[in-house]
N, C-alpha and C. Protein backbone atom coordinates (compact mmCIF):
# COMPACT_ATOMS: atom_id res chain seq x y z
N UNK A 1 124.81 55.89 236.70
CA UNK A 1 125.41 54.73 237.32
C UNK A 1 125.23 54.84 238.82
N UNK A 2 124.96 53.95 239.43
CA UNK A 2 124.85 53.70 240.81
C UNK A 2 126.45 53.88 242.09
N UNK A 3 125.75 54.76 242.86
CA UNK A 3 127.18 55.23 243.90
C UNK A 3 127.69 53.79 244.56
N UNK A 4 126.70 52.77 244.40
CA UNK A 4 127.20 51.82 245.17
C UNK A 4 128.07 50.76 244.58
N UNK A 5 129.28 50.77 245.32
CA UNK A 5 130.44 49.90 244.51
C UNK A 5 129.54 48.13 243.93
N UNK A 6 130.57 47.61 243.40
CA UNK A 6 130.03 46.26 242.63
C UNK A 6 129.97 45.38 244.32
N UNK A 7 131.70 45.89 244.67
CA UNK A 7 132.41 44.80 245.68
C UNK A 7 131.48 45.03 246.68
N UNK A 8 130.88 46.49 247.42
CA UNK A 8 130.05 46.42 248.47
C UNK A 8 128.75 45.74 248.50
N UNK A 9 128.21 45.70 247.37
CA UNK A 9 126.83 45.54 246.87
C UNK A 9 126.86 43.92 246.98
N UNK A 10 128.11 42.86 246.00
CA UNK A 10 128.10 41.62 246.43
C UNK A 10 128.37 41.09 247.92
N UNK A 11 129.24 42.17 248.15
CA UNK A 11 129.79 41.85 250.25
C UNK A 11 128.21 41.52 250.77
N UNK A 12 127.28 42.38 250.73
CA UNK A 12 126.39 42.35 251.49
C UNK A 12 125.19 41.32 251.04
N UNK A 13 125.30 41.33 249.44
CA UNK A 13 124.17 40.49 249.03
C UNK A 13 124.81 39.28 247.87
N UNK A 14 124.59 38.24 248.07
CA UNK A 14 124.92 37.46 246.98
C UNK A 14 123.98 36.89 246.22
N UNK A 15 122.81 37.96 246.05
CA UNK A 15 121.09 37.36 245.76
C UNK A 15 121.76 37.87 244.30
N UNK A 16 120.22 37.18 243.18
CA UNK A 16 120.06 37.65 241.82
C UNK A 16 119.92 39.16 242.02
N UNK A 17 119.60 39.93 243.29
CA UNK A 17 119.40 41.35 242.84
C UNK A 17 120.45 42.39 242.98
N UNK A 18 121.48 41.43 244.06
CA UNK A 18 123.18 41.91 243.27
C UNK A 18 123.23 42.25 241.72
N UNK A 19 123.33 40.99 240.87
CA UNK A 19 123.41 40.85 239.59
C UNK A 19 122.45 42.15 238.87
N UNK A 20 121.36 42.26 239.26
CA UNK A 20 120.41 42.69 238.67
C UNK A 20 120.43 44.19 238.51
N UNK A 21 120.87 44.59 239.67
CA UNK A 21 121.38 46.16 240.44
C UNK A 21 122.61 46.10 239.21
N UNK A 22 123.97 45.30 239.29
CA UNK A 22 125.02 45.46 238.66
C UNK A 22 124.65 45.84 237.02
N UNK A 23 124.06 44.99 236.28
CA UNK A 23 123.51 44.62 235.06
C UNK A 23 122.80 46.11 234.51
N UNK A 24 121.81 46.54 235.59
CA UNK A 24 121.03 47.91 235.10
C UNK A 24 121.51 48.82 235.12
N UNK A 25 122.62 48.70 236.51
CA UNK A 25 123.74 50.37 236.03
C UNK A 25 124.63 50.33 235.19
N UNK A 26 125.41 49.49 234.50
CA UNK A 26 126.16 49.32 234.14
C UNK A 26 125.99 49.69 232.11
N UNK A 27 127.09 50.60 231.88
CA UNK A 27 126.95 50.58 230.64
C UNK A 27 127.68 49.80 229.56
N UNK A 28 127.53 49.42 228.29
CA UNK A 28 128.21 48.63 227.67
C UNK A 28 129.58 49.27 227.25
N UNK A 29 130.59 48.05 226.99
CA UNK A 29 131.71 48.74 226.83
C UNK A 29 131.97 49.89 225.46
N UNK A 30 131.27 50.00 224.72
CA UNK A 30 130.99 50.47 223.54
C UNK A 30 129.93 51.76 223.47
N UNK A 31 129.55 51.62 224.88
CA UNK A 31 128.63 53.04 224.86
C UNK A 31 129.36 54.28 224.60
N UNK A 32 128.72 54.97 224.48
CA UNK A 32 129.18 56.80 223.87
C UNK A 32 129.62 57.21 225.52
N UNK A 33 129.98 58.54 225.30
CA UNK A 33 130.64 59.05 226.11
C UNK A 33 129.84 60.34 226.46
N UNK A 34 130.19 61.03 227.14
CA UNK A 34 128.97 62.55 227.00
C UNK A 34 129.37 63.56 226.20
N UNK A 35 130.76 62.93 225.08
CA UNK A 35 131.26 63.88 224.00
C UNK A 35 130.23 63.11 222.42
N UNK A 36 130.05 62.44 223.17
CA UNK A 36 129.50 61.81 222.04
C UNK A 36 130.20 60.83 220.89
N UNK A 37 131.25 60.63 221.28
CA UNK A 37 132.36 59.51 220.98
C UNK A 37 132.02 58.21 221.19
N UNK A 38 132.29 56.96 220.73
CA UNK A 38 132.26 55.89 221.42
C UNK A 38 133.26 55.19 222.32
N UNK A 39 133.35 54.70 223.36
CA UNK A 39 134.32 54.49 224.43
C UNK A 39 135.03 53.13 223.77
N UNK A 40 136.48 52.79 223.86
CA UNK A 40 136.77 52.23 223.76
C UNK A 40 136.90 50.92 224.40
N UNK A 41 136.79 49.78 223.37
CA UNK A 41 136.64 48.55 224.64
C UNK A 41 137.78 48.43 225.64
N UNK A 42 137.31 47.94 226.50
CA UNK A 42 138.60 47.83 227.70
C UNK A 42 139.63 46.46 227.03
N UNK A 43 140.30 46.03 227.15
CA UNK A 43 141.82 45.48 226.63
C UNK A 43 142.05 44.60 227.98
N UNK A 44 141.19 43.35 228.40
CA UNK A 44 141.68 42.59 229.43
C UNK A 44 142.91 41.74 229.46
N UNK A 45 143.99 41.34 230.09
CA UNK A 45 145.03 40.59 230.55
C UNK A 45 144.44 39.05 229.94
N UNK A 46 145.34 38.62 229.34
CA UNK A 46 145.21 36.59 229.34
C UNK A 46 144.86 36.45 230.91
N UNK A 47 144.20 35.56 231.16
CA UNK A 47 143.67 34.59 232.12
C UNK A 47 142.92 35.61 233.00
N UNK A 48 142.00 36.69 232.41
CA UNK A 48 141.39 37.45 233.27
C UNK A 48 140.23 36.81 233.75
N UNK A 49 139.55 36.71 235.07
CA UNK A 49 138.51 36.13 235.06
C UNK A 49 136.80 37.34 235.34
N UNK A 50 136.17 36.15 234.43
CA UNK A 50 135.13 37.37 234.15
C UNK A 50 134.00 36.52 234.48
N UNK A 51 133.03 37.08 235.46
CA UNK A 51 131.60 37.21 235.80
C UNK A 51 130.46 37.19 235.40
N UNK A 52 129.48 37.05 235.33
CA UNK A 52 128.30 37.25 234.58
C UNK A 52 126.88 36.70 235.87
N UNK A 53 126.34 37.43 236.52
CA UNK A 53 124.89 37.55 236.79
C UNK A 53 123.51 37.41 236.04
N UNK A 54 122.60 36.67 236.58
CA UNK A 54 121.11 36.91 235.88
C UNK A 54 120.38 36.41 236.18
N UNK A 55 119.12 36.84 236.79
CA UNK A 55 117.80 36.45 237.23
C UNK A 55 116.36 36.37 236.54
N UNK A 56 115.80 34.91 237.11
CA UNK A 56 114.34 34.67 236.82
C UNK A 56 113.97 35.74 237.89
N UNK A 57 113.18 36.82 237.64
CA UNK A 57 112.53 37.55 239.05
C UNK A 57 111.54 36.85 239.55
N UNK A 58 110.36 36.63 238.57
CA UNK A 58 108.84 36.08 238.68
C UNK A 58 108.90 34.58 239.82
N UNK A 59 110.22 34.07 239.22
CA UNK A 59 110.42 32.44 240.00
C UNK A 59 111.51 32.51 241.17
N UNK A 60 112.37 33.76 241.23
CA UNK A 60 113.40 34.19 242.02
C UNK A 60 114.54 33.00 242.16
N UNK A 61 114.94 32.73 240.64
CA UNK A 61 115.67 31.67 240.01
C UNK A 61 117.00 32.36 240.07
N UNK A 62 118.36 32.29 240.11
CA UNK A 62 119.27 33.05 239.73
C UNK A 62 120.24 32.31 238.94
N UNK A 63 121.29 32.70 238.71
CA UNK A 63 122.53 32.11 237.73
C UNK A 63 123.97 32.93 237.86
N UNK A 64 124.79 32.69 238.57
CA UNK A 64 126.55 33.34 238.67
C UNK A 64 126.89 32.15 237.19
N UNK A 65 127.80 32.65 236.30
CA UNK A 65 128.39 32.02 235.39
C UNK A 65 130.16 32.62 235.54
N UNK A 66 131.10 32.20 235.57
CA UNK A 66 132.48 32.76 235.94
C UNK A 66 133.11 31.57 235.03
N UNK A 67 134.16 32.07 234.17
CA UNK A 67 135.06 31.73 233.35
C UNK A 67 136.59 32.87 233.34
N UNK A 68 137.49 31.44 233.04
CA UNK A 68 138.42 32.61 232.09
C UNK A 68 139.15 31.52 231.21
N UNK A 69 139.79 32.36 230.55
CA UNK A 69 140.36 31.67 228.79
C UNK A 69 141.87 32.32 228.72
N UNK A 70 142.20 30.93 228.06
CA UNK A 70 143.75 31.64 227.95
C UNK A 70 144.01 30.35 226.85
N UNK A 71 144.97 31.68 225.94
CA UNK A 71 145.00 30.42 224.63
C UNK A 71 146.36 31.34 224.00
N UNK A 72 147.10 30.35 224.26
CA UNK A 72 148.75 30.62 223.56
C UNK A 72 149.38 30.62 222.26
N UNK A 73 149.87 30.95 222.11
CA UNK A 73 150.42 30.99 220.46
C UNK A 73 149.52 30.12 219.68
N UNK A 74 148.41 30.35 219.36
CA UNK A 74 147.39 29.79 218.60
C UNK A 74 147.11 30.68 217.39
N UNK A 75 147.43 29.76 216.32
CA UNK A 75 146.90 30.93 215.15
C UNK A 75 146.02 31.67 215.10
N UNK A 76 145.98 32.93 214.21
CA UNK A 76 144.68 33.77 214.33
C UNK A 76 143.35 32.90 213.85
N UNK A 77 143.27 32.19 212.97
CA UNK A 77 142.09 31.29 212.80
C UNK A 77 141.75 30.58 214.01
N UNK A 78 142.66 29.55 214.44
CA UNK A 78 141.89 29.19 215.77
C UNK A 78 142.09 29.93 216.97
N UNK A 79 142.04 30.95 217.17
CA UNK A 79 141.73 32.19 218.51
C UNK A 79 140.64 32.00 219.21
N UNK A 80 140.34 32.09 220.17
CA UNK A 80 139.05 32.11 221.06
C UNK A 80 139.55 33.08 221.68
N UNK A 81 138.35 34.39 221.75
CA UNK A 81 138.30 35.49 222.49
C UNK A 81 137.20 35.35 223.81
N UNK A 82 137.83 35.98 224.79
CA UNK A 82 136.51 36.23 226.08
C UNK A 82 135.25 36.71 225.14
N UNK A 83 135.31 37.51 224.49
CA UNK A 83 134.18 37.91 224.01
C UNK A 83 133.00 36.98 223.16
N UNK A 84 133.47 35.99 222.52
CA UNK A 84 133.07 34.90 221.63
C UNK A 84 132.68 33.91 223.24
N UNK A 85 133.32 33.70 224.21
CA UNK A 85 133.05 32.94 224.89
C UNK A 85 131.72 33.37 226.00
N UNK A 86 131.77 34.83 226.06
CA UNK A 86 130.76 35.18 226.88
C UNK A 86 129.43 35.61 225.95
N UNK A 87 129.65 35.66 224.89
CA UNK A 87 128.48 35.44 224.06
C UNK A 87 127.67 34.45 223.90
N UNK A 88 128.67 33.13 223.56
CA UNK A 88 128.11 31.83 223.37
C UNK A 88 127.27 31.69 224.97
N UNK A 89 127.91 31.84 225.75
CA UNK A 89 127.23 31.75 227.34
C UNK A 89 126.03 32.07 227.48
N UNK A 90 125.87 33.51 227.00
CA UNK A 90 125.00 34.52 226.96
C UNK A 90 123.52 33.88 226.27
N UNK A 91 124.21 33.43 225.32
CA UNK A 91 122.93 32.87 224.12
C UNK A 91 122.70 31.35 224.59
N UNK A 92 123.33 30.65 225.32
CA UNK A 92 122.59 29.69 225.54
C UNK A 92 122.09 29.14 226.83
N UNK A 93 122.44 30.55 227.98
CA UNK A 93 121.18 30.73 228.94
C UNK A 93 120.39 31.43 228.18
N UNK A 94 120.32 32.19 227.23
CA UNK A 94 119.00 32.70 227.06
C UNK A 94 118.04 31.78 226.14
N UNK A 95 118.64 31.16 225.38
CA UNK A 95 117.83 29.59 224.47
C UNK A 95 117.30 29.09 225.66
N UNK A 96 117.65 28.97 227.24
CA UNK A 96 117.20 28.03 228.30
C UNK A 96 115.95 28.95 228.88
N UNK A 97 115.78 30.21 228.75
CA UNK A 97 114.53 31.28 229.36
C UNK A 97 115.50 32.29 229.90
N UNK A 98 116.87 32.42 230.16
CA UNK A 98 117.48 33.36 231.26
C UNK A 98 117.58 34.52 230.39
N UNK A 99 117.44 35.59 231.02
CA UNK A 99 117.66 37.21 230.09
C UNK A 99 119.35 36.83 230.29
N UNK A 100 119.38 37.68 228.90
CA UNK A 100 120.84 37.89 228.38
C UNK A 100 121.80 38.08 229.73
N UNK A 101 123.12 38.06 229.80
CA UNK A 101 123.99 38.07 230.52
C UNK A 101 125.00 39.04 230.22
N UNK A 102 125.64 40.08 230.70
CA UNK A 102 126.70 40.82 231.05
C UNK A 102 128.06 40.24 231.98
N UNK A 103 128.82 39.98 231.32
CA UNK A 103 130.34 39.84 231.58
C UNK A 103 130.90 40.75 232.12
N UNK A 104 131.32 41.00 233.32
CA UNK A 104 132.45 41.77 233.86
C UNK A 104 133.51 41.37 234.08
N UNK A 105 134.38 42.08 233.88
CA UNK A 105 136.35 41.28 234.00
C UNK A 105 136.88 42.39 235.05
N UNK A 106 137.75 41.03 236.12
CA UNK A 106 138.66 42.36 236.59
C UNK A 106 139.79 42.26 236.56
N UNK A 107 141.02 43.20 237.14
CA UNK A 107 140.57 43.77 238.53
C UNK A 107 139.77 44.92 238.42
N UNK A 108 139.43 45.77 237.17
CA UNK A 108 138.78 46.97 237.70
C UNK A 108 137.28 46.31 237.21
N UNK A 109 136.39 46.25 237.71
CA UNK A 109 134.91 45.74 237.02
C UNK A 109 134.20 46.69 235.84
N UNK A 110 134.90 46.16 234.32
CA UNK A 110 134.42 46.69 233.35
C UNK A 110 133.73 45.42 232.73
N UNK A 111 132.17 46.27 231.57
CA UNK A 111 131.64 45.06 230.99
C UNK A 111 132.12 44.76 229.84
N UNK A 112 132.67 43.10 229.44
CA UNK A 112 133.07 42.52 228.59
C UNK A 112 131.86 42.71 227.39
N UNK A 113 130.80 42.34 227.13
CA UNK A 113 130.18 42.21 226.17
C UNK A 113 128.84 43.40 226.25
C-alpha cells in the first residue's frame, strides 16, 4: 500500500490519477491478511458517504461518483445496502466503457466493494 495518505494525494490532485493511485493501492475489503485469514468487511454507519474514482487513461476521461443511502425500518426484503448500490454503479459505468469502480466510505477511507 502506498505511504501516501488518500486526503494528501486528493489535497494536491483532483485528476483521474488521484483515483487511479487510490484504486491500485488499495485492497479489497475481503482480502486475506498476512495470517492468511480473510479480513472482515468494515461495518459503515447509516448515511455514510462513499466515493468512487475512475479513469479513461488513453482519452484522459475521468468520473468522481459519491452517494449515500439511508433506509429506515424497511423490511428485510425491501433493504438496499451501500453495497448493492455501489455495485449497480460499478456495472453500469462499466456497460458505458469505464473500468470497474471502488467505493470508499468514511471517516476512515475503507473499500466498500
Amino acid at each position: 500500500m502506498s505511504k501516501i495518505s488518500r486526503r494528501s494525494l486528493l489535497g494536491y490532485s483532483g485528476t483521474a490519477a488521484a483515483g487511479a493511485v487510490l484504486a491500485s493501492s488499495a485492497a479489497p475489503a475481503s482480502a486475506s491478511t498476512d495470517s492468511g485469514e480473510a479480513a472482515a468487511p468494515v461495518d459503515f454507519p447509516t448515511g455514510t458517504e462513499f466515493t468512487g474514482n475512475t479513469s479513461i487513461g488513453p482519452i484522459d476521461a475521468a468520473m468522481t461518483l459519491t452517494f449515500t443511502l439511508r433506509v429506515d425500518q424497511a423490511p428485510a426484503a425491501n433493504d438496499v445496502t451501500p453495497l448493492e448500490v455501489a455495485e449497480a454503479l460499478s456495472a453500469l459505468a462499466e456497460a458505458r466503457g469505464w473500468p470497474p469502480i471502488t467505493f470508499y466510505g468514511a471517516p476512515a477511507p475503507a473499500p466498500l466493494n
